[in-house]
C-alpha atoms as a PDB file:
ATOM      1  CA  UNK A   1      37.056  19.205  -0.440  1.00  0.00           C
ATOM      2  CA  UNK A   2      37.633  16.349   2.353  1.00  0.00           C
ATOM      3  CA  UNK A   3      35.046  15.916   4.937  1.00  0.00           C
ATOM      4  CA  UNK A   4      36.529  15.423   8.718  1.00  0.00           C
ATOM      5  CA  UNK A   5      35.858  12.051  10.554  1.00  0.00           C
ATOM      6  CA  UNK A   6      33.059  14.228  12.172  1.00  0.00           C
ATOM      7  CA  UNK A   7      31.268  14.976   9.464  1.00  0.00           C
ATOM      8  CA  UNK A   8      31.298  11.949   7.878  1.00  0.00           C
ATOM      9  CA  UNK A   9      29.907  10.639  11.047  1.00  0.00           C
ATOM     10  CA  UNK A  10      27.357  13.632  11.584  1.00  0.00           C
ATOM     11  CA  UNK A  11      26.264  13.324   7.754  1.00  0.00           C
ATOM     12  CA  UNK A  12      25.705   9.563   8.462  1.00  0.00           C
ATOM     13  CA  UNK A  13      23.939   9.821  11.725  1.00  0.00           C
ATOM     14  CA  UNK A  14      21.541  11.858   9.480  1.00  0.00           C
ATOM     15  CA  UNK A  15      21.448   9.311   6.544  1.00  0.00           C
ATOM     16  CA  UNK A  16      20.226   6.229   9.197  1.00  0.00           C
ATOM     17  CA  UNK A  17      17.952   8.340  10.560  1.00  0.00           C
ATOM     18  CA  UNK A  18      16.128   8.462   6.978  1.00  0.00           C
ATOM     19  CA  UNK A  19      17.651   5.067   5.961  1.00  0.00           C
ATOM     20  CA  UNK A  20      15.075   3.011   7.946  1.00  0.00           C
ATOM     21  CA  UNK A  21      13.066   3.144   4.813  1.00  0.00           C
ATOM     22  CA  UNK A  22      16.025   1.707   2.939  1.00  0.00           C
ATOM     23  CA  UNK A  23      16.807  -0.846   5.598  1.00  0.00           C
ATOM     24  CA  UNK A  24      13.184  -2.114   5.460  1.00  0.00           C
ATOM     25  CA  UNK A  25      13.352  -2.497   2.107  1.00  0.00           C
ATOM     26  CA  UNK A  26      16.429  -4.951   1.957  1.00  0.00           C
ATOM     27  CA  UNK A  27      15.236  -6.775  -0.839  1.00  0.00           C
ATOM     28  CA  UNK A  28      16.161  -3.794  -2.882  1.00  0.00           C
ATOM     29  CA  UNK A  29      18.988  -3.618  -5.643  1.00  0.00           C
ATOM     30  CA  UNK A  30      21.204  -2.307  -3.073  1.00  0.00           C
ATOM     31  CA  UNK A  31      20.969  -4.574  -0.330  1.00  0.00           C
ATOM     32  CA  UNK A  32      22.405  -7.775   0.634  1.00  0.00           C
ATOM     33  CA  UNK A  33      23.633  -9.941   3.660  1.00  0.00           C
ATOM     34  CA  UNK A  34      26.232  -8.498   5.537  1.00  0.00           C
ATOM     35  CA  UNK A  35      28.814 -10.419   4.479  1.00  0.00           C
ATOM     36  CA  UNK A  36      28.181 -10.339   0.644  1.00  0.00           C
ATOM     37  CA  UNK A  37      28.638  -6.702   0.907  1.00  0.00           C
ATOM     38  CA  UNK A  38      32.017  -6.930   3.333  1.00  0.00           C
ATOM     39  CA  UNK A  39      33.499  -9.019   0.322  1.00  0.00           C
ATOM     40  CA  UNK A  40      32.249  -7.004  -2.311  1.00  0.00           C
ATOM     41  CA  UNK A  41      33.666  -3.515  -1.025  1.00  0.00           C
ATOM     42  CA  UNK A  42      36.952  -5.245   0.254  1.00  0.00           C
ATOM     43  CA  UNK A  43      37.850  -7.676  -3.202  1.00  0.00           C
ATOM     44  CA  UNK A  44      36.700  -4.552  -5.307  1.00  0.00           C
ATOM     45  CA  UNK A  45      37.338  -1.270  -3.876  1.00  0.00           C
ATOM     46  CA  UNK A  46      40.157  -2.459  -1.261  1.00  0.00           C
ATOM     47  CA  UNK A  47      37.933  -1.059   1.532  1.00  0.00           C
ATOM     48  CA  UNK A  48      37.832  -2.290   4.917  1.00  0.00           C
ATOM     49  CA  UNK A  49      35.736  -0.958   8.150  1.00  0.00           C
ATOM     50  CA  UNK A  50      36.911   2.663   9.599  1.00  0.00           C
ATOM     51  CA  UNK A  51      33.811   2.868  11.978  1.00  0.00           C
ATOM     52  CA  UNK A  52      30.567   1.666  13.613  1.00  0.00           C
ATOM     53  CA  UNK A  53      27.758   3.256  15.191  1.00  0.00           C
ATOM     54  CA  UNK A  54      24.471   1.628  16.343  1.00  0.00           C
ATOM     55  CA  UNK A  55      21.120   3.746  15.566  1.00  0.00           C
ATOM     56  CA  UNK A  56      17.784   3.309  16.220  1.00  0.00           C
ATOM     57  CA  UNK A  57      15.863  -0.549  16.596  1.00  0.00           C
ATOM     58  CA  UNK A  58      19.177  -1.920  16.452  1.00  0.00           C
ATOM     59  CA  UNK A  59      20.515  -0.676  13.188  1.00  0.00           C
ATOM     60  CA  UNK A  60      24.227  -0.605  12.665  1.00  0.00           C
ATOM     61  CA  UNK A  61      25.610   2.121  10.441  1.00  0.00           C
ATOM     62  CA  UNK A  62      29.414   1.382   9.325  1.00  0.00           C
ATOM     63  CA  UNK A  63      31.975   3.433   7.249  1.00  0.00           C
ATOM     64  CA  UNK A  64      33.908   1.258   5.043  1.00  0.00           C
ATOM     65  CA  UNK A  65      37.200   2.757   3.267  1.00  0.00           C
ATOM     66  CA  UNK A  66      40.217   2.126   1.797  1.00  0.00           C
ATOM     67  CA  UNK A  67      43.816   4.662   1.884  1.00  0.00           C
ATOM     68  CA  UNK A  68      44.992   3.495  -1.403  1.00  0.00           C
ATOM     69  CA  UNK A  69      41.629   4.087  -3.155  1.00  0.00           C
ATOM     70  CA  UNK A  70      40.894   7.062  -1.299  1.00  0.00           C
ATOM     71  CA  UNK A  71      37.167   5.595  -2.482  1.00  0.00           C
ATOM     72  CA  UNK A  72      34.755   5.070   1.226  1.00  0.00           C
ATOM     73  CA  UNK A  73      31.225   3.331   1.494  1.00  0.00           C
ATOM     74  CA  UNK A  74      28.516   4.338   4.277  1.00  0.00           C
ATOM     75  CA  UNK A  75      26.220   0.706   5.013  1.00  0.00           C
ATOM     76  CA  UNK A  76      23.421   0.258   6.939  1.00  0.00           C
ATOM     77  CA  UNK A  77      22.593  -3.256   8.514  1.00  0.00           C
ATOM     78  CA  UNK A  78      19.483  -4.026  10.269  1.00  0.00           C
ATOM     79  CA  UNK A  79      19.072  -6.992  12.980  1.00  0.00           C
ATOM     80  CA  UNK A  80      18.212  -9.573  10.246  1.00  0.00           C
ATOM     81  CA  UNK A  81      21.681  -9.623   8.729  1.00  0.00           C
ATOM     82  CA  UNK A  82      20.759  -7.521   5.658  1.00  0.00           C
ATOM     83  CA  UNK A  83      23.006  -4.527   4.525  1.00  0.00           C
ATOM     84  CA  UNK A  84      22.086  -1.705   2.610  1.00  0.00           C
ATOM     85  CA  UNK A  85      24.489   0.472   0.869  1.00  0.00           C
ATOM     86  CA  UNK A  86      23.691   4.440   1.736  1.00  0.00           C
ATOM     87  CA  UNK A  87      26.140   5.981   0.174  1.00  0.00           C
ATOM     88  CA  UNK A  88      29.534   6.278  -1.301  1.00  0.00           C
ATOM     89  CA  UNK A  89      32.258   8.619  -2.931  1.00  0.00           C
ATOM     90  CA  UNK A  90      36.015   9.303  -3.228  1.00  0.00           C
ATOM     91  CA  UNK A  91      38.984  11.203  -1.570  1.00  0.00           C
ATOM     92  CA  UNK A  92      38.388  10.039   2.046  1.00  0.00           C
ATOM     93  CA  UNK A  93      40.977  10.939   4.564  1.00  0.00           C
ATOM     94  CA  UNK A  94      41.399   9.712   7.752  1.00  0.00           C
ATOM     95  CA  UNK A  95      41.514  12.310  10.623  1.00  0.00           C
ATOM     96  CA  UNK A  96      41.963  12.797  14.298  1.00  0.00           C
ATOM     97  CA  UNK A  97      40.520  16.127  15.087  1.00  0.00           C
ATOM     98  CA  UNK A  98      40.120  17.530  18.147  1.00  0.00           C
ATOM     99  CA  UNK A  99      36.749  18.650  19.258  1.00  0.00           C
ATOM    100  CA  UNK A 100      36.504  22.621  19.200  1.00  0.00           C
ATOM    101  CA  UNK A 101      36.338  24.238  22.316  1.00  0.00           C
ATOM    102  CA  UNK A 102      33.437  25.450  24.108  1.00  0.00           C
ATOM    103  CA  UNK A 103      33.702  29.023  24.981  1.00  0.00           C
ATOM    104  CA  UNK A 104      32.191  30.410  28.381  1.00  0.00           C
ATOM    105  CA  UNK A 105      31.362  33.181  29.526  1.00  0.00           C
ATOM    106  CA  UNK A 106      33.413  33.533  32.618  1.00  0.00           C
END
């Protein structure tokens, strides 16, 4: 099943919050400097950036995807230039949904 733009972006919200761990740990396996990792996903998996958000202490969180590969990459850099993958999967679709409407109670 897909996930929507929105939940992608709800679901990763919810992964930096309990990513600072990971991010403070950037001399992990899955962490490198930023622009290690923007090679990396783009030279292997086609991907490029689909969005950015900016989370707590100045931690950016950034969706990385690619249409032909339908694969997509969730990263998490923190102020020192290090990147930390969070995670990743297949079948990602790009949408442009509306958000539902609040009902009232007029």
């Amino acid at each position: 099943m897909f996930k929507t733009t929105t939940q992608l972006m709800s679901g990763a919200a919810l992964l930096l919050a309990i990513s600072q761990p990971i991010a403070a740990q950037a001399s992990g396996r899955n962490c490198a400097p930023r622009d290690v990792v923007v090679q990396r996903l783009s030279e292997k998996y086609g991907e490029s950036r689909q969005s950015i958000g900016i989370g707590q202490q100045g931690v950016v969180m950034e969706t990385f995807a690619s249409a032909d590969t339908g694969t997509w990459t969730i990263t998490v850099t923190t102020p020192t230039g290090m990147t930390c993958l969070v995670a990743s999967g297949q079948s990602y679709e790009e949408l442009a949904e509306a958000a539902p409407k609040l009902e009232t109670d007029a």
